[in-house]
N, C-alpha and C. Protein backbone atom coordinates (compact mmCIF):
# COMPACT_ATOMS: atom_id res chain seq x y z
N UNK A 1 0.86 -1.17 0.00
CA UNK A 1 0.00 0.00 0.00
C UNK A 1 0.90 1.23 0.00
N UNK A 2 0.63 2.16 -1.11
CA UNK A 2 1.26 3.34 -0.91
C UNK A 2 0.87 4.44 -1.26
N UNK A 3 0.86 5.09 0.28
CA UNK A 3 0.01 6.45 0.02
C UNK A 3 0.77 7.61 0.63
N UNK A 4 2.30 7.35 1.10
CA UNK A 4 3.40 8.90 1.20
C UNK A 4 3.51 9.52 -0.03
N UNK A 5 3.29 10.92 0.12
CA UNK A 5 3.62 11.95 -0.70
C UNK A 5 5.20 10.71 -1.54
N UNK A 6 5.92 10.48 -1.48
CA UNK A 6 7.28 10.21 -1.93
C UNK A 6 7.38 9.01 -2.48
N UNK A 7 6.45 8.04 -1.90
CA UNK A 7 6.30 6.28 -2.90
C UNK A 7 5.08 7.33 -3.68
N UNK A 8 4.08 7.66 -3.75
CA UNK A 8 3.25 8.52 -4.95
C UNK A 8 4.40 9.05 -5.75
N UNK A 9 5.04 9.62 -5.56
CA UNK A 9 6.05 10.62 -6.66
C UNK A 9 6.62 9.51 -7.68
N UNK A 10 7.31 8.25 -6.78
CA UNK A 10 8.09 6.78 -6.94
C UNK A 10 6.98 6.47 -8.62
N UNK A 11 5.74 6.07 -8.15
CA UNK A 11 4.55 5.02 -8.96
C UNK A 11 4.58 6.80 -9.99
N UNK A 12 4.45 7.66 -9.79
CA UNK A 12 4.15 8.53 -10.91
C UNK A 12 5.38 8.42 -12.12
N UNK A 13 6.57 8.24 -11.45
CA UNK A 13 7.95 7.97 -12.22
C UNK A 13 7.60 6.90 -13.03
N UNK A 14 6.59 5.30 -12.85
CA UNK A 14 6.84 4.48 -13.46
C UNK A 14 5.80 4.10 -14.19
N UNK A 15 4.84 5.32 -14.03
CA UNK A 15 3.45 5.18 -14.94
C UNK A 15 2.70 6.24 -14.72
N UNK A 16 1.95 6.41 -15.97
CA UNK A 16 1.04 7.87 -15.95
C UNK A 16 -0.56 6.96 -14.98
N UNK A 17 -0.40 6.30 -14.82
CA UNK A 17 -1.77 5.74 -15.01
C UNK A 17 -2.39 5.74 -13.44
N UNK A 18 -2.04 6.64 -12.62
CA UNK A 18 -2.45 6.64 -11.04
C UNK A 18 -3.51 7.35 -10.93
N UNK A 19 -3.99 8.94 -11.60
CA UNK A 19 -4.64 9.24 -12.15
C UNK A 19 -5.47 10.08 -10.79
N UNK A 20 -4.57 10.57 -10.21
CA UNK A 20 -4.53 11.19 -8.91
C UNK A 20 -4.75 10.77 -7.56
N UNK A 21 -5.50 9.25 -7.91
CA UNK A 21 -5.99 8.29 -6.54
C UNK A 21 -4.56 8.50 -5.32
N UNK A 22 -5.01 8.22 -4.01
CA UNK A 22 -4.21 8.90 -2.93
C UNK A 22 -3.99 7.84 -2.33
N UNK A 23 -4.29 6.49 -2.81
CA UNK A 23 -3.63 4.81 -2.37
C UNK A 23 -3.31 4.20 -3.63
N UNK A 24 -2.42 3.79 -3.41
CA UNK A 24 -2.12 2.89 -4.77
C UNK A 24 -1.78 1.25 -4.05
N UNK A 25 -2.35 0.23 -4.56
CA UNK A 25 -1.85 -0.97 -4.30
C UNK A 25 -1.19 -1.40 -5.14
N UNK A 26 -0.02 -2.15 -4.89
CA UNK A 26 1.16 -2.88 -5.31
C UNK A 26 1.34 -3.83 -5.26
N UNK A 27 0.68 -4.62 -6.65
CA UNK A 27 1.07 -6.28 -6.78
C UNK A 27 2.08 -6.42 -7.38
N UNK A 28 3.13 -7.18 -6.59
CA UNK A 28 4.36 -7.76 -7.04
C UNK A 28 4.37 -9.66 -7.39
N UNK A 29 5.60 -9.96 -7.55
CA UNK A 29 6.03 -11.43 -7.57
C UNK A 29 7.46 -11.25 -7.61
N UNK A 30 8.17 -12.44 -6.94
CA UNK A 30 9.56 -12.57 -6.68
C UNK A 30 10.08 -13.13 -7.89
N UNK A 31 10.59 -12.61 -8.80
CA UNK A 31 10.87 -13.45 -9.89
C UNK A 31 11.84 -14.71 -10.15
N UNK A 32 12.76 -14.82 -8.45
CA UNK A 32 13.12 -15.87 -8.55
C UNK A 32 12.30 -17.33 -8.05
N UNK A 33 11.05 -17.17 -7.72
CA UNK A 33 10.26 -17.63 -7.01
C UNK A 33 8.71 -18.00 -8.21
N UNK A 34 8.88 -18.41 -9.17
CA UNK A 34 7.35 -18.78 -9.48
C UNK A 34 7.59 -20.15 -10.61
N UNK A 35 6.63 -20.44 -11.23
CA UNK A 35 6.81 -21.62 -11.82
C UNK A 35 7.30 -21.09 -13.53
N UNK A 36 8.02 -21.99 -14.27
CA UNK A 36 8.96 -21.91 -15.15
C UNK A 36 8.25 -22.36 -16.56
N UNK A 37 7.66 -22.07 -17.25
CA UNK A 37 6.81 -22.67 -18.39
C UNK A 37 7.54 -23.79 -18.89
N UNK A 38 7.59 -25.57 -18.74
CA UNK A 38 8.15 -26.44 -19.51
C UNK A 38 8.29 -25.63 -21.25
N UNK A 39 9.49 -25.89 -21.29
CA UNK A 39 10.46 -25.74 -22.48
C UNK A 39 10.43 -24.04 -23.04
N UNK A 40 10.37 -23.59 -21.95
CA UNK A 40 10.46 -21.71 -21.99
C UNK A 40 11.31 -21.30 -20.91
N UNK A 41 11.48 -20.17 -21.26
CA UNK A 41 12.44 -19.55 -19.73
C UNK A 41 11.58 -18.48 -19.65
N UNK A 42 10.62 -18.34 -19.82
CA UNK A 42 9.77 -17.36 -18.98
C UNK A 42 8.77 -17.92 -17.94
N UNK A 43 8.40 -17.14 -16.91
CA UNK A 43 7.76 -17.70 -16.11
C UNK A 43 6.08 -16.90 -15.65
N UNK A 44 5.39 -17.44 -14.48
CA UNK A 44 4.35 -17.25 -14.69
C UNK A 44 4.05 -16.07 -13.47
N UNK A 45 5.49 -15.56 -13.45
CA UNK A 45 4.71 -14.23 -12.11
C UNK A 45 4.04 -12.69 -12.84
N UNK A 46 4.07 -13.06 -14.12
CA UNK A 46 3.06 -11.38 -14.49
C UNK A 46 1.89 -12.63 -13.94
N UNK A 47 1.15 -13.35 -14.97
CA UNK A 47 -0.24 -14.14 -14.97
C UNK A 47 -0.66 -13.92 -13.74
N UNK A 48 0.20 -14.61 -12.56
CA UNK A 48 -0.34 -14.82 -11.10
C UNK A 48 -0.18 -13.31 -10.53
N UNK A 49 0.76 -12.51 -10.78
CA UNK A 49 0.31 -11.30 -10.18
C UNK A 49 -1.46 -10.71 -11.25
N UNK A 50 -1.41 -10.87 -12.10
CA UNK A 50 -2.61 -10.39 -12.80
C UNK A 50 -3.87 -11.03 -12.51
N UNK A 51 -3.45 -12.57 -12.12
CA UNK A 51 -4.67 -12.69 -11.55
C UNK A 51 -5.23 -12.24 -10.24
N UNK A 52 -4.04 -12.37 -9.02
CA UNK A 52 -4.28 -11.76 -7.95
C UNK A 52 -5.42 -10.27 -8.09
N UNK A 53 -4.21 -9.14 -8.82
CA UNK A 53 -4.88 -8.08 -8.79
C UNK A 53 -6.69 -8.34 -9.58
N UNK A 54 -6.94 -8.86 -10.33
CA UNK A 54 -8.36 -9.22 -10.96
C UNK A 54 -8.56 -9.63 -9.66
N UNK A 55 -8.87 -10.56 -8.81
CA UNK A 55 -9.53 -11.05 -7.74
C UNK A 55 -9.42 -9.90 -6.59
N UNK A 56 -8.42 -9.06 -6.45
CA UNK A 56 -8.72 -7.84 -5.49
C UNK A 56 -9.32 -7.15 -6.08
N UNK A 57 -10.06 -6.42 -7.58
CA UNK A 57 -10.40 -5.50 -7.99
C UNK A 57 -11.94 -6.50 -7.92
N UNK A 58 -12.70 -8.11 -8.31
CA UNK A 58 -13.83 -8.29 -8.23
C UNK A 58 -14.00 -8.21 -6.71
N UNK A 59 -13.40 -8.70 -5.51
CA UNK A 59 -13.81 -8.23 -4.43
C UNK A 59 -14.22 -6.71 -3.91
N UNK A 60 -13.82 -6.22 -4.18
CA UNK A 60 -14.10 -4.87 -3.79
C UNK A 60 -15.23 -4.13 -4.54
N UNK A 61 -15.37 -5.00 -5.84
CA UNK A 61 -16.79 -4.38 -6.62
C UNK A 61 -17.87 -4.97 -5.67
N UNK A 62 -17.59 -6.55 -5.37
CA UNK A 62 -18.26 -7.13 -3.90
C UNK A 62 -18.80 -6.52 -3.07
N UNK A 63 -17.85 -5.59 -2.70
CA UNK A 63 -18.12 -5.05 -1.47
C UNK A 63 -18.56 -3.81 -1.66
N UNK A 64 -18.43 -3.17 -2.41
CA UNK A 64 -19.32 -1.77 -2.99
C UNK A 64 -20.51 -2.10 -3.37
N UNK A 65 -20.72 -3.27 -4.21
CA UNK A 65 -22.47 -3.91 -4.36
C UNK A 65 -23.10 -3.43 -3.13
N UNK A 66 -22.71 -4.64 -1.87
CA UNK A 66 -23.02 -5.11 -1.02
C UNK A 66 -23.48 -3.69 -0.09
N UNK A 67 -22.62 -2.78 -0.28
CA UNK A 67 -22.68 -1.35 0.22
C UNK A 67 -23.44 -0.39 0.03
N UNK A 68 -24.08 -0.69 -1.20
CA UNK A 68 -24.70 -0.10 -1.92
C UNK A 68 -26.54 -0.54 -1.59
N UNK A 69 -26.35 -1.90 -1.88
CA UNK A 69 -27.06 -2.74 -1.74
C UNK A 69 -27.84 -2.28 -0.23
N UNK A 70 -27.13 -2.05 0.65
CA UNK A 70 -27.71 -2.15 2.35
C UNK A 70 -28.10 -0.78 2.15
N UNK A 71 -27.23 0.34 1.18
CA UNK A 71 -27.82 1.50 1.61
C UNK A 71 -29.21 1.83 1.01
N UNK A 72 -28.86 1.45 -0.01
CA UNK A 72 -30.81 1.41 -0.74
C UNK A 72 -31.65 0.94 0.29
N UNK A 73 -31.94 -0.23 0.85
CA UNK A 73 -32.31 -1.11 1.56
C UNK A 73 -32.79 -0.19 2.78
N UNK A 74 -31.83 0.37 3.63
CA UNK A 74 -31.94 1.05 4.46
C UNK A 74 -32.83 2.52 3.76
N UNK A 75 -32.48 3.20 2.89
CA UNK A 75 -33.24 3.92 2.35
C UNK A 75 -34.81 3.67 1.76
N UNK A 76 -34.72 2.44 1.46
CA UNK A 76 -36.26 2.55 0.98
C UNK A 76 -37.07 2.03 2.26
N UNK A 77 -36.71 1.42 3.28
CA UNK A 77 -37.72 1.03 4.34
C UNK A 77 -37.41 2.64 4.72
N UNK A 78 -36.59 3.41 5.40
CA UNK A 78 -37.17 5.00 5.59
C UNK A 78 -38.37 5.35 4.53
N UNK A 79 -38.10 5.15 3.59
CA UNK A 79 -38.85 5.80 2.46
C UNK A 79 -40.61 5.46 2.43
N UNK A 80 -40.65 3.84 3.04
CA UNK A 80 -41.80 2.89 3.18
C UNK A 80 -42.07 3.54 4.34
N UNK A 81 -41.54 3.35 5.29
CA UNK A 81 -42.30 3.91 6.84
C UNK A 81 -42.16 5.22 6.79
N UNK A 82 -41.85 6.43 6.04
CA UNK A 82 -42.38 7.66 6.02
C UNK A 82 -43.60 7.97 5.20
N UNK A 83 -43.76 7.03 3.97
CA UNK A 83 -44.69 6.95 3.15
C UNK A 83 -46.15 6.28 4.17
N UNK A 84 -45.59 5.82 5.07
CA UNK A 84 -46.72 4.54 6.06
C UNK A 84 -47.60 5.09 7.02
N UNK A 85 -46.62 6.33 7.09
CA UNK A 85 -47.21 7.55 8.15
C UNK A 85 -47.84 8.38 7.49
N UNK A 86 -47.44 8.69 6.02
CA UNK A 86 -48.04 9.91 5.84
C UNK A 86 -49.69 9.32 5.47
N UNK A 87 -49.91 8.04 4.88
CA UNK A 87 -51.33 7.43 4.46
C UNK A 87 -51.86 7.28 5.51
N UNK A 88 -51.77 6.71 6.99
CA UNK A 88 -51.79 7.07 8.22
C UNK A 88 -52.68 8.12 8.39
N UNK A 89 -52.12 9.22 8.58
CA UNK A 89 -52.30 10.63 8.94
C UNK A 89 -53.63 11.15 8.40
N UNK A 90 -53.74 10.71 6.87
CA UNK A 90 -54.80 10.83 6.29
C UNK A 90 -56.00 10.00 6.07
C-alpha cells in the first residue's frame, strides 16, 4: 500500500496511469520464485500477479455492491415507513 507523498512521486515515475488516486496498491512477484513454463524460460509471475490483482479488484466491486445494496435497503424502508405515516395521517 502506498500512500506517502514520496512512494506517490516513486509510482508517478513508473506510470502515468495513477490518475490522482491517494492509495495505490502494489502487486508484485519474486521473480526468482514462481513456476517456469516447460520448455520456456519465462515464467508465470506477471499471470499470477494479474490474476491476484483481478480477484482484489472483483472483491471490492463485492463489497461496494453489497454497500450499496444495504444502503438502498436502508433507504427505501425510511422511504416505506415515512410513506406509512403519511397514508396514516390521512
Amino acid at each position: 500500500v502506498v500512500q506517502s507523498e514520496e512512494g506517490l512521486a516513486k509510482i508517478d515515475k513508473l506510470t502515468p496511469c495513477r490518475y490522482g488516486a491517494s492509495t495505490v496498491l502494489v502487486v508484485a512477484y519474486d521473480k526468482n520464485n514462481v513456476f517456469v513454463y516447460p520448455g520456456e524460460k519465462r515464467g508465470s509471475g506477471i499471470e499470477d500477479a494479474s490474476i491476484v490483482a483481478t480477484h482484489m479488484s472483483l472483491q471490492l466491486l463485492r463489497l461496494v455492491l453489497i454497500v450499496v445494496g444495504l444502503i438502498s435497503s436502508i433507504l427505501m424502508r425510511q422511504r416505506v415507513f415515512l410513506d406509512f405515516q403519511i397514508v396514516r395521517k390521512c
